[in-house]
PDB file of N, CA and C in Angstrom:
ATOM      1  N   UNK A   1      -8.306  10.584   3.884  1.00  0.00           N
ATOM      2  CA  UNK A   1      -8.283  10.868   2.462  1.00  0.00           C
ATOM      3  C   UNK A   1      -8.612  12.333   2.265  1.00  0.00           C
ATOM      4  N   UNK A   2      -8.026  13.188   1.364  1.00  0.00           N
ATOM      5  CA  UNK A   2      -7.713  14.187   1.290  1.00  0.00           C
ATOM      6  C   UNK A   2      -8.428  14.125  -0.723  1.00  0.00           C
ATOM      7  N   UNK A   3      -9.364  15.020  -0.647  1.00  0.00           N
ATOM      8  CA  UNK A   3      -9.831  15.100  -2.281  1.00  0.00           C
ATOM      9  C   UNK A   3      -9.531  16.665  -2.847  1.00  0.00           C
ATOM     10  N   UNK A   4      -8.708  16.840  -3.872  1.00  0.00           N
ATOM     11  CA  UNK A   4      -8.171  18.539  -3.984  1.00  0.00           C
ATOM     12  C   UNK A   4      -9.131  18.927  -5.008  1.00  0.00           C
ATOM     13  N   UNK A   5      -9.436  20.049  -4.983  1.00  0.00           N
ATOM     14  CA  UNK A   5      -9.800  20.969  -6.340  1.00  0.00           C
ATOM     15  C   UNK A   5      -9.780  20.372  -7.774  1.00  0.00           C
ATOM     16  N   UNK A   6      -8.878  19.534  -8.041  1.00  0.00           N
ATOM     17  CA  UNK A   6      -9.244  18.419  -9.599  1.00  0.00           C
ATOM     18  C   UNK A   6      -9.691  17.640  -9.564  1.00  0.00           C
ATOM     19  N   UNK A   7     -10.055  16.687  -8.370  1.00  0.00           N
ATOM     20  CA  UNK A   7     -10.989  15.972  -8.266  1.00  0.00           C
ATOM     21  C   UNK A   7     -10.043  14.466  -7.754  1.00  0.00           C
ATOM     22  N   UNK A   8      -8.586  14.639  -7.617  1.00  0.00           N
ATOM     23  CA  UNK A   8      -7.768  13.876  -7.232  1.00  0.00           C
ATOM     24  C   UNK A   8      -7.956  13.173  -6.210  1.00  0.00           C
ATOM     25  N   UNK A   9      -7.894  12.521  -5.336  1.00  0.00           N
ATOM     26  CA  UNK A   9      -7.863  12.087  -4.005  1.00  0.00           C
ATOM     27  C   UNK A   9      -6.696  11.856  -3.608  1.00  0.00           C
ATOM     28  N   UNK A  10      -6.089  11.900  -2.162  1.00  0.00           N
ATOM     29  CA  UNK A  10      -5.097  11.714  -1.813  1.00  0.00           C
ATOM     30  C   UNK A  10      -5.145  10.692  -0.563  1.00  0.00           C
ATOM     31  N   UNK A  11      -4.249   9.368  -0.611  1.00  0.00           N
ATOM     32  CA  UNK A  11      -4.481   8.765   0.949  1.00  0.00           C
ATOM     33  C   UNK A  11      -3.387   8.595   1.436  1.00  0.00           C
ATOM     34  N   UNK A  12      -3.425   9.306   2.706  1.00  0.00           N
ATOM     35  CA  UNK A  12      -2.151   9.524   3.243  1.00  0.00           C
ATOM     36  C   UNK A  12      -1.898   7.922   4.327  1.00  0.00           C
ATOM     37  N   UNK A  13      -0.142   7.290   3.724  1.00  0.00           N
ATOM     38  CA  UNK A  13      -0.308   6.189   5.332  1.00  0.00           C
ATOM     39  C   UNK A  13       1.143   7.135   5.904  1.00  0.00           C
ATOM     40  N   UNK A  14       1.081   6.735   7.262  1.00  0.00           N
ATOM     41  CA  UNK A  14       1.834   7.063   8.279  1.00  0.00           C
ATOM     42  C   UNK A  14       2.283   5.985   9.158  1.00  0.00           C
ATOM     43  N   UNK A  15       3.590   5.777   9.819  1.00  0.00           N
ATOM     44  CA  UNK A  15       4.139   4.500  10.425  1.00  0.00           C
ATOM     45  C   UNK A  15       4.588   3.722   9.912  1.00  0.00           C
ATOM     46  N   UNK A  16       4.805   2.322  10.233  1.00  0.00           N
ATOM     47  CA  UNK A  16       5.076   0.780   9.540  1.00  0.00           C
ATOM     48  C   UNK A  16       3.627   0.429   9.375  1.00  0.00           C
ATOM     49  N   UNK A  17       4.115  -0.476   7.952  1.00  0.00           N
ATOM     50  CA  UNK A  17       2.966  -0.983   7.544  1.00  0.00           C
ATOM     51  C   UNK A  17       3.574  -2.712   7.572  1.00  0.00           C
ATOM     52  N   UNK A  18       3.108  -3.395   8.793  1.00  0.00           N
ATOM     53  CA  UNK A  18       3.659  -4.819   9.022  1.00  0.00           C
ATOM     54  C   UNK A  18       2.509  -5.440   9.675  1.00  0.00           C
ATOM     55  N   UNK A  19       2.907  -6.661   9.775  1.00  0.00           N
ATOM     56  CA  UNK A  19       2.327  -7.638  10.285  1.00  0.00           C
ATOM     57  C   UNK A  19       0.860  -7.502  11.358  1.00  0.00           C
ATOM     58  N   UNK A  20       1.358  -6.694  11.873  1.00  0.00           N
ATOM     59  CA  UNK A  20       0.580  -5.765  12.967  1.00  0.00           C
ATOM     60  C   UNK A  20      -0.409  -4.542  12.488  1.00  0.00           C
ATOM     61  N   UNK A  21       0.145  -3.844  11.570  1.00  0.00           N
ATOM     62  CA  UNK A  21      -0.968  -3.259  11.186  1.00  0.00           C
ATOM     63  C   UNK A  21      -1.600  -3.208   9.670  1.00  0.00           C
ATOM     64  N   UNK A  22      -0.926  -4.731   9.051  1.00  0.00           N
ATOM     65  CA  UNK A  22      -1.569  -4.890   7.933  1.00  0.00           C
ATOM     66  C   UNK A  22      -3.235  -4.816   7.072  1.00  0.00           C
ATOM     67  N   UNK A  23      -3.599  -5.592   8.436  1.00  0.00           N
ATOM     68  CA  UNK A  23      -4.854  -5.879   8.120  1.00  0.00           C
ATOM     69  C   UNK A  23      -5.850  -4.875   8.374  1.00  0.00           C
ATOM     70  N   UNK A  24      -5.590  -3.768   9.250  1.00  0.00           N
ATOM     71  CA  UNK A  24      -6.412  -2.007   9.524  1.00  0.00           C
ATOM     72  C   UNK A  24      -6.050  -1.726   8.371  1.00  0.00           C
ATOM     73  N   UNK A  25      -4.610  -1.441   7.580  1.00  0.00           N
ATOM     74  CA  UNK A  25      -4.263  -0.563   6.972  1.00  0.00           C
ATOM     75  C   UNK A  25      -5.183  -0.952   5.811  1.00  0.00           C
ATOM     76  N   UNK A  26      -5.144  -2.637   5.669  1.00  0.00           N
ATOM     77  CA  UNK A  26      -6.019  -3.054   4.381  1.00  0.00           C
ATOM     78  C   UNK A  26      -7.457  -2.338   4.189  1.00  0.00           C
ATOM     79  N   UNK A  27      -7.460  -2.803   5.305  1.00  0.00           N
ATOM     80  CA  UNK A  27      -9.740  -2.230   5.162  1.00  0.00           C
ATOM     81  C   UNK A  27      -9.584  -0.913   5.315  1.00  0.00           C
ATOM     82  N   UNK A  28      -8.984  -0.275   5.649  1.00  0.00           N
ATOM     83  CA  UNK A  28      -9.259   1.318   5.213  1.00  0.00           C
ATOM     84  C   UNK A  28      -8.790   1.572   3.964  1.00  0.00           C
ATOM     85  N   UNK A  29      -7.806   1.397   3.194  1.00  0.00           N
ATOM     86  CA  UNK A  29      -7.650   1.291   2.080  1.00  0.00           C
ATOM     87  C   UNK A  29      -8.656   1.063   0.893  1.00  0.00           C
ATOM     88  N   UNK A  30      -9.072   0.123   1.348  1.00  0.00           N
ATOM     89  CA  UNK A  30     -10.201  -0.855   0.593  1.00  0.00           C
ATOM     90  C   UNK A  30     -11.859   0.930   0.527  1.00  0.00           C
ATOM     91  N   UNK A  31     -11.819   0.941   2.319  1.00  0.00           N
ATOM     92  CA  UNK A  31     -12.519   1.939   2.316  1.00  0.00           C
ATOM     93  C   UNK A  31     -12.512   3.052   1.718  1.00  0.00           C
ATOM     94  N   UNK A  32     -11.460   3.677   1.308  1.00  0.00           N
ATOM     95  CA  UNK A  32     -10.846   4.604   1.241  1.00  0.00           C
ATOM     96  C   UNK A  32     -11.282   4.829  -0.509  1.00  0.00           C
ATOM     97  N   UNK A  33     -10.515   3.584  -1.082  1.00  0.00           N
ATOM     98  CA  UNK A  33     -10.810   3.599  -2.726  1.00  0.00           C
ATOM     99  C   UNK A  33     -11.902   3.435  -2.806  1.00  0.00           C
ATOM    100  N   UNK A  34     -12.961   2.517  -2.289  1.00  0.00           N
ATOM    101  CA  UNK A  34     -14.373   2.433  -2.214  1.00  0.00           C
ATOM    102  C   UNK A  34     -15.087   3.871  -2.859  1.00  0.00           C
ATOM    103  N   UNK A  35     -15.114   4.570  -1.900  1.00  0.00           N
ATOM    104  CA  UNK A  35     -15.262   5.783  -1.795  1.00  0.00           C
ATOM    105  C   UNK A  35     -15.180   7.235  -2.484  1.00  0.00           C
ATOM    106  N   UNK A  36     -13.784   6.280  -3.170  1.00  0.00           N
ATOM    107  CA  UNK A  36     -13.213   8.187  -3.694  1.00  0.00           C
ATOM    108  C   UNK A  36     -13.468   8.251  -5.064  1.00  0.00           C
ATOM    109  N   UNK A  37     -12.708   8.920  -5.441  1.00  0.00           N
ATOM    110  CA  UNK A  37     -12.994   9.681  -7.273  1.00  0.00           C
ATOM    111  C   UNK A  37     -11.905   8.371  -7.773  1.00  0.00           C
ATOM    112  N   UNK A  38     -12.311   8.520  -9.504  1.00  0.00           N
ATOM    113  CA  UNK A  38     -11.745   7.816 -10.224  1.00  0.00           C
ATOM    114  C   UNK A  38      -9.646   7.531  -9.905  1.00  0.00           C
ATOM    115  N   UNK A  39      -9.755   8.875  -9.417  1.00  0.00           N
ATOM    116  CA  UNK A  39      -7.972   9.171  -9.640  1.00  0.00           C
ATOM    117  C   UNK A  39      -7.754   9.136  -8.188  1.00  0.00           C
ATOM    118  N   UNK A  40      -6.756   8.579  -7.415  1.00  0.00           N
ATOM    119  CA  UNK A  40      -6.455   8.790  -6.185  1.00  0.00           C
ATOM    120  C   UNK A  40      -4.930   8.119  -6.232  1.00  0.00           C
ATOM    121  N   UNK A  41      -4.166   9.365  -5.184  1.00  0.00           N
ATOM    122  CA  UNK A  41      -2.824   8.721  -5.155  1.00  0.00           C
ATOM    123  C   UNK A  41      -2.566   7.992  -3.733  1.00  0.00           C
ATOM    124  N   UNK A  42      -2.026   7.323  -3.160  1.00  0.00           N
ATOM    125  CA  UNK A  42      -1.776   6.798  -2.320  1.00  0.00           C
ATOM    126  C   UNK A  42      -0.008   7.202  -1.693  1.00  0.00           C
ATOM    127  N   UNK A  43      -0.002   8.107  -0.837  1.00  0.00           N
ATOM    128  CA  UNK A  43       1.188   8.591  -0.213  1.00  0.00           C
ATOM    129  C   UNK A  43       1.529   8.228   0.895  1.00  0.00           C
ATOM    130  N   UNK A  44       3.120   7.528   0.571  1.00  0.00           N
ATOM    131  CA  UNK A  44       3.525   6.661   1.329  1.00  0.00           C
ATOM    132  C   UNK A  44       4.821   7.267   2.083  1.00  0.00           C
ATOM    133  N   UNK A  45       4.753   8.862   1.839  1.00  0.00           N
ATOM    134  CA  UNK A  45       5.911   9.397   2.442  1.00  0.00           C
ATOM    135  C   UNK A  45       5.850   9.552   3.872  1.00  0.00           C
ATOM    136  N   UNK A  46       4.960   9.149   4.969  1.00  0.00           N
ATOM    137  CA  UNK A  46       5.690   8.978   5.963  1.00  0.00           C
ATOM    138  C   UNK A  46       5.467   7.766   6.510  1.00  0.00           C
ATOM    139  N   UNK A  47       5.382   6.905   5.739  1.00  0.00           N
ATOM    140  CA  UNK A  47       5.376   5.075   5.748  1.00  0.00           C
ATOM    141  C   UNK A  47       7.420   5.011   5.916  1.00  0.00           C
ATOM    142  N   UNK A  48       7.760   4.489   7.056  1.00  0.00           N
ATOM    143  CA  UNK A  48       9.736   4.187   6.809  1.00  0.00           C
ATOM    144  C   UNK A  48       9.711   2.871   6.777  1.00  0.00           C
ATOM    145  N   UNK A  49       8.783   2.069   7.197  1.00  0.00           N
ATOM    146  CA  UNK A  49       9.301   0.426   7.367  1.00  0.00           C
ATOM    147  C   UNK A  49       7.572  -0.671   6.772  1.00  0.00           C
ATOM    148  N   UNK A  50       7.987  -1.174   5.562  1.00  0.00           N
ATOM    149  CA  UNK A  50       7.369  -2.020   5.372  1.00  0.00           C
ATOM    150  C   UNK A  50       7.541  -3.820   5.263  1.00  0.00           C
ATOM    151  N   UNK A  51       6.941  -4.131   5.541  1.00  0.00           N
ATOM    152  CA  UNK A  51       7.635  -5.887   5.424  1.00  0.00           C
ATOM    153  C   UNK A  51       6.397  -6.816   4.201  1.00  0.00           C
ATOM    154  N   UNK A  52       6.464  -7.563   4.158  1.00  0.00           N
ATOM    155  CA  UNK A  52       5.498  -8.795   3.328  1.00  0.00           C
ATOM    156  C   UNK A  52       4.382  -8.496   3.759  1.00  0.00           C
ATOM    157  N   UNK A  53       3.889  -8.662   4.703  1.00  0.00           N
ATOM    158  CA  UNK A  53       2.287  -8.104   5.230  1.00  0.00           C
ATOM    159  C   UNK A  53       1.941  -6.696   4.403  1.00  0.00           C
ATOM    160  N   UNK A  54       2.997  -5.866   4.656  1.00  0.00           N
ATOM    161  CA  UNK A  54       2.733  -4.763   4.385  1.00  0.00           C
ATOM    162  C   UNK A  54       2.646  -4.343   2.585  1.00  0.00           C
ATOM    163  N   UNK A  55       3.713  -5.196   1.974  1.00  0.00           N
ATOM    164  CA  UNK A  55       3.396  -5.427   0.830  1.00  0.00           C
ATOM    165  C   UNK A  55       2.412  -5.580   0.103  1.00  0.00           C
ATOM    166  N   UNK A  56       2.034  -6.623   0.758  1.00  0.00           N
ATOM    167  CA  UNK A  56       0.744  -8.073   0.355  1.00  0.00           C
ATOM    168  C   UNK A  56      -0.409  -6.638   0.349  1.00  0.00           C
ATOM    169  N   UNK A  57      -0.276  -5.809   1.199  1.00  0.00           N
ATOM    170  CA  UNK A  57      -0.972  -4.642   1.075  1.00  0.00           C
ATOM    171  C   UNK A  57      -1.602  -3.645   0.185  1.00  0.00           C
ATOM    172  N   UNK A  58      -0.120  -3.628  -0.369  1.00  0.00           N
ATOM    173  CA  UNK A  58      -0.001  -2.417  -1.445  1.00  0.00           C
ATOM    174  C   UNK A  58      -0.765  -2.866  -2.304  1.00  0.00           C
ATOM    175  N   UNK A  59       0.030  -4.271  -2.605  1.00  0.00           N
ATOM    176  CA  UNK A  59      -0.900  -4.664  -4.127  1.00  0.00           C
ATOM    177  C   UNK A  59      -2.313  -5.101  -3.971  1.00  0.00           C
ATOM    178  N   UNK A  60      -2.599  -5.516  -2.906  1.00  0.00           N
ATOM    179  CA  UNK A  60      -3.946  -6.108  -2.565  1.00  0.00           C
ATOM    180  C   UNK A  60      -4.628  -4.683  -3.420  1.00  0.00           C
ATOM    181  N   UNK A  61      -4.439  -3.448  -2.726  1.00  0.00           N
ATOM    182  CA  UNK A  61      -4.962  -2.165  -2.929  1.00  0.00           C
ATOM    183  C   UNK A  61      -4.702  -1.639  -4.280  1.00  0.00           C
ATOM    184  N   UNK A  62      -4.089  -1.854  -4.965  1.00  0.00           N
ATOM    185  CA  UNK A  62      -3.490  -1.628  -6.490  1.00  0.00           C
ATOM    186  C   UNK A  62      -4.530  -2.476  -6.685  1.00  0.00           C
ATOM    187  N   UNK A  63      -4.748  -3.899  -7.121  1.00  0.00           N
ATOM    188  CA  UNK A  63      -5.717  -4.620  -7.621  1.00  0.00           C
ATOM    189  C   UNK A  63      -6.681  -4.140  -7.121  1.00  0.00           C
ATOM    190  N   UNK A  64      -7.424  -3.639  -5.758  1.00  0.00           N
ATOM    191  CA  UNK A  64      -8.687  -3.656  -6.086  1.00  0.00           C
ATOM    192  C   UNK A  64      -9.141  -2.488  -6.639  1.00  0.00           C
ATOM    193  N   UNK A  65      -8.469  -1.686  -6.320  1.00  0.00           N
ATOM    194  CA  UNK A  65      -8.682   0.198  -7.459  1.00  0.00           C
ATOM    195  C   UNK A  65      -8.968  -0.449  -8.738  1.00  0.00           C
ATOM    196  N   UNK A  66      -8.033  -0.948  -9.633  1.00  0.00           N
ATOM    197  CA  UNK A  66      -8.292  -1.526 -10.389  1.00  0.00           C
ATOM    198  C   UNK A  66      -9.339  -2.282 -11.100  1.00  0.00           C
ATOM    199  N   UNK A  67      -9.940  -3.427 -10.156  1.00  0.00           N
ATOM    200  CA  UNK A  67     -11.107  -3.690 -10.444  1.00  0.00           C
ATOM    201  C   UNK A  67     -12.432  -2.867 -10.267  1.00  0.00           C
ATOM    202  N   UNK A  68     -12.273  -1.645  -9.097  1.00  0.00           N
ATOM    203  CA  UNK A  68     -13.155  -0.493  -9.127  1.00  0.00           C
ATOM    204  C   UNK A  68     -12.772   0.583 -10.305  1.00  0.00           C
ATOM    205  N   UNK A  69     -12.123   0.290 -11.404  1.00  0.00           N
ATOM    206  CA  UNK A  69     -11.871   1.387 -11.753  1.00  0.00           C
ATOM    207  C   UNK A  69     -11.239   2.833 -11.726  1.00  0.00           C
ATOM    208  N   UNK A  70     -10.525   2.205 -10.612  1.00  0.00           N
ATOM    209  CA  UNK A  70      -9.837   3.585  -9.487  1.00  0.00           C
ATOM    210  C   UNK A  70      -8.431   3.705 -10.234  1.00  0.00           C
ATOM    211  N   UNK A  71      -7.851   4.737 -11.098  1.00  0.00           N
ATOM    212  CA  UNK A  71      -6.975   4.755 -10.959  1.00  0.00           C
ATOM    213  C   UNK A  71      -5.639   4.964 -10.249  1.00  0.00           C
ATOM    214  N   UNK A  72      -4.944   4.406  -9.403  1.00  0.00           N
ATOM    215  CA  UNK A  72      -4.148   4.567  -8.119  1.00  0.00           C
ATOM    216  C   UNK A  72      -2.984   4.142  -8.015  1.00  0.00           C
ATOM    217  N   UNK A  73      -2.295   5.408  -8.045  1.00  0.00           N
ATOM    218  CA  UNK A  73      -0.792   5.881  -8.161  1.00  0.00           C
ATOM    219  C   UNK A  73      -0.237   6.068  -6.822  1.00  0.00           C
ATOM    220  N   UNK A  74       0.644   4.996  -6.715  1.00  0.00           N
ATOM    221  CA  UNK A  74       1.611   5.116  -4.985  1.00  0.00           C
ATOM    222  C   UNK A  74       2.441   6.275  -5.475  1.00  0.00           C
ATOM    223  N   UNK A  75       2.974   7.266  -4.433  1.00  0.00           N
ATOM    224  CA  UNK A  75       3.868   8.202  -4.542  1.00  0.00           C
ATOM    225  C   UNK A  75       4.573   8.466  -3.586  1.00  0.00           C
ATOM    226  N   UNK A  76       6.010   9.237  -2.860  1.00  0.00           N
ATOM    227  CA  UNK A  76       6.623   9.169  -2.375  1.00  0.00           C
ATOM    228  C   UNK A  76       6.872   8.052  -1.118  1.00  0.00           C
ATOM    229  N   UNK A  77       7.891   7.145  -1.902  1.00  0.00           N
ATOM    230  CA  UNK A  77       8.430   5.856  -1.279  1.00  0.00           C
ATOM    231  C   UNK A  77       9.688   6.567  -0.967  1.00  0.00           C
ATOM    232  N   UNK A  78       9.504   6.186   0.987  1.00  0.00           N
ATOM    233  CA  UNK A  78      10.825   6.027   1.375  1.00  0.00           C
ATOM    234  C   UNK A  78      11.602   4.742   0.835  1.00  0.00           C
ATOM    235  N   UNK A  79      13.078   5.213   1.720  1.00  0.00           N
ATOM    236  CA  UNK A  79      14.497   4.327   1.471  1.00  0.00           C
ATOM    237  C   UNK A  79      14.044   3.009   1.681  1.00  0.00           C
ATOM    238  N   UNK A  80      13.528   2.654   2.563  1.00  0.00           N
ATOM    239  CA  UNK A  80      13.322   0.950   2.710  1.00  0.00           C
ATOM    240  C   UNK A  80      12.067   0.547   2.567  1.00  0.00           C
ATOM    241  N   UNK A  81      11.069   1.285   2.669  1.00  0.00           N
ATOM    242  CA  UNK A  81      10.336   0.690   1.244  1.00  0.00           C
ATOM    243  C   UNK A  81      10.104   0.415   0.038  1.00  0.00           C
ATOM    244  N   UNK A  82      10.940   1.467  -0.233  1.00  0.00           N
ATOM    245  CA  UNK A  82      11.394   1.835  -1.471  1.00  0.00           C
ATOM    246  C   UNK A  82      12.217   0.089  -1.982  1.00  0.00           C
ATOM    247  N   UNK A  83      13.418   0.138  -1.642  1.00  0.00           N
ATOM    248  CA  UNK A  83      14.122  -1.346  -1.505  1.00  0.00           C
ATOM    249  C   UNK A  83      13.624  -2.584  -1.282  1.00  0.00           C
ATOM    250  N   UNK A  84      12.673  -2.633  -0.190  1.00  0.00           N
ATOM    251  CA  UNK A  84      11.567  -3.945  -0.162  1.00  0.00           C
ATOM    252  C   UNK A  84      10.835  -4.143  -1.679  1.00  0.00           C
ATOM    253  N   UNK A  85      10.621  -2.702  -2.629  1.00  0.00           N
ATOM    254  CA  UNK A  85      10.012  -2.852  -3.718  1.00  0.00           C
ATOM    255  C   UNK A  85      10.706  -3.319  -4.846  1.00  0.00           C
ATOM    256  N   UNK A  86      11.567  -2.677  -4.551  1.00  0.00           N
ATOM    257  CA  UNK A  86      13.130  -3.703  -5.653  1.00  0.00           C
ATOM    258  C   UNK A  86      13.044  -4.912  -5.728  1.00  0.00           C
ATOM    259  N   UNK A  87      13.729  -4.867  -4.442  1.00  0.00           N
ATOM    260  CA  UNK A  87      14.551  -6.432  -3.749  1.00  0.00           C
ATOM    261  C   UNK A  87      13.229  -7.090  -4.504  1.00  0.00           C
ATOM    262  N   UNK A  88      11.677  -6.982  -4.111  1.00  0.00           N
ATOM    263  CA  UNK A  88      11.044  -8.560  -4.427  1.00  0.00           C
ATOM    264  C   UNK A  88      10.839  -8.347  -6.098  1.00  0.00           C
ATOM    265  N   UNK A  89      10.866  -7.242  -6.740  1.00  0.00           N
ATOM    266  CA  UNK A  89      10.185  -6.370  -7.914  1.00  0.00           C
ATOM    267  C   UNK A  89       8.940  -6.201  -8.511  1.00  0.00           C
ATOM    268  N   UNK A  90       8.590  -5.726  -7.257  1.00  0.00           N
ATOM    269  CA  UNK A  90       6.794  -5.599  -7.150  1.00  0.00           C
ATOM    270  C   UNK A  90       6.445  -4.460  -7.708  1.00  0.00           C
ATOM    271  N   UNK A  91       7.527  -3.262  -8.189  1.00  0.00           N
ATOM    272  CA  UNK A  91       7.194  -2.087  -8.709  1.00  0.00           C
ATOM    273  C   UNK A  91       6.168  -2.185  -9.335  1.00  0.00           C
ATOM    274  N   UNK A  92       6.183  -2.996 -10.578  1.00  0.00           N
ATOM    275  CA  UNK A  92       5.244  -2.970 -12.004  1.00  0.00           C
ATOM    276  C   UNK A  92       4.097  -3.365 -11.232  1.00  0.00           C
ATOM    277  N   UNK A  93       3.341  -4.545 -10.596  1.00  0.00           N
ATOM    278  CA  UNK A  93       2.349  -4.665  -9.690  1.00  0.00           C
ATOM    279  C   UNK A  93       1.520  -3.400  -8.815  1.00  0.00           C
ATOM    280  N   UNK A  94       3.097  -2.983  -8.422  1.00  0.00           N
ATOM    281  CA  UNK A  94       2.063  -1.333  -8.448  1.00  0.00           C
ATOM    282  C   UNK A  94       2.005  -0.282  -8.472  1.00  0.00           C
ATOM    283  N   UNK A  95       2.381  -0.159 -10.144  1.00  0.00           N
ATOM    284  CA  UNK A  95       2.574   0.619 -10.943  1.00  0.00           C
ATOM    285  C   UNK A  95       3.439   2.056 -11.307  1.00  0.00           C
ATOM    286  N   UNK A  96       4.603   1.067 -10.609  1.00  0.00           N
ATOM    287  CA  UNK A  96       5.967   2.474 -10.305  1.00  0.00           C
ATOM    288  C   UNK A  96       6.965   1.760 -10.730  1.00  0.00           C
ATOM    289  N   UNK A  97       7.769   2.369 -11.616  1.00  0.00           N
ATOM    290  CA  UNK A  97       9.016   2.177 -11.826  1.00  0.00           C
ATOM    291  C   UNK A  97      10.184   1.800 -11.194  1.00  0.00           C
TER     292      UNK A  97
END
């Protein structure tokens, strides 16, 4: 996690986020918002392959910012994550168009 000069936070994922590394990616996440300032974005630009695990992820982490008060904005979605977010239409869940 990366916190800039406005007080933003930034959490960077990297790799696939599947089956396999769902459940790390979760608890650091979890850690991660725990932790940070009110505002934190969650950057998913060098995330290329997500599946249902990896999903079940996102929003897990959208809801719990949420219940911490965290406001937390996913930002740059690749091509097929991007599409996994369509295809099921989990956008609004977390909180992208």
């Amino acid at each position: 996690m990366t916190v800039t000069v406005d007080g933003l936070a930034r959490i960077d994922l990297a790799g696939d986020l599947d089956l396999l590394t769902a459940d790390c990616a979760g608890a650091r996440l979890r850690a991660a918002i725990a932790a940070g300032p009110s505002r934190t974005c969650l950057d998913l630009g060098q995330v290329q392959f997500i599946d249902a695990h990896g999903l079940a992820v996102l929003i897990e982490a959208v809801a719990f910012a949420r219940g911490k008060g965290v406001h937390l904005k996913v930002a740059n979605i690749n091509a097929q994550p991007r599409n996994i977010i369509d295809v099921t239409g989990t956008g609004n869940a977390l909180g992208i168009a």
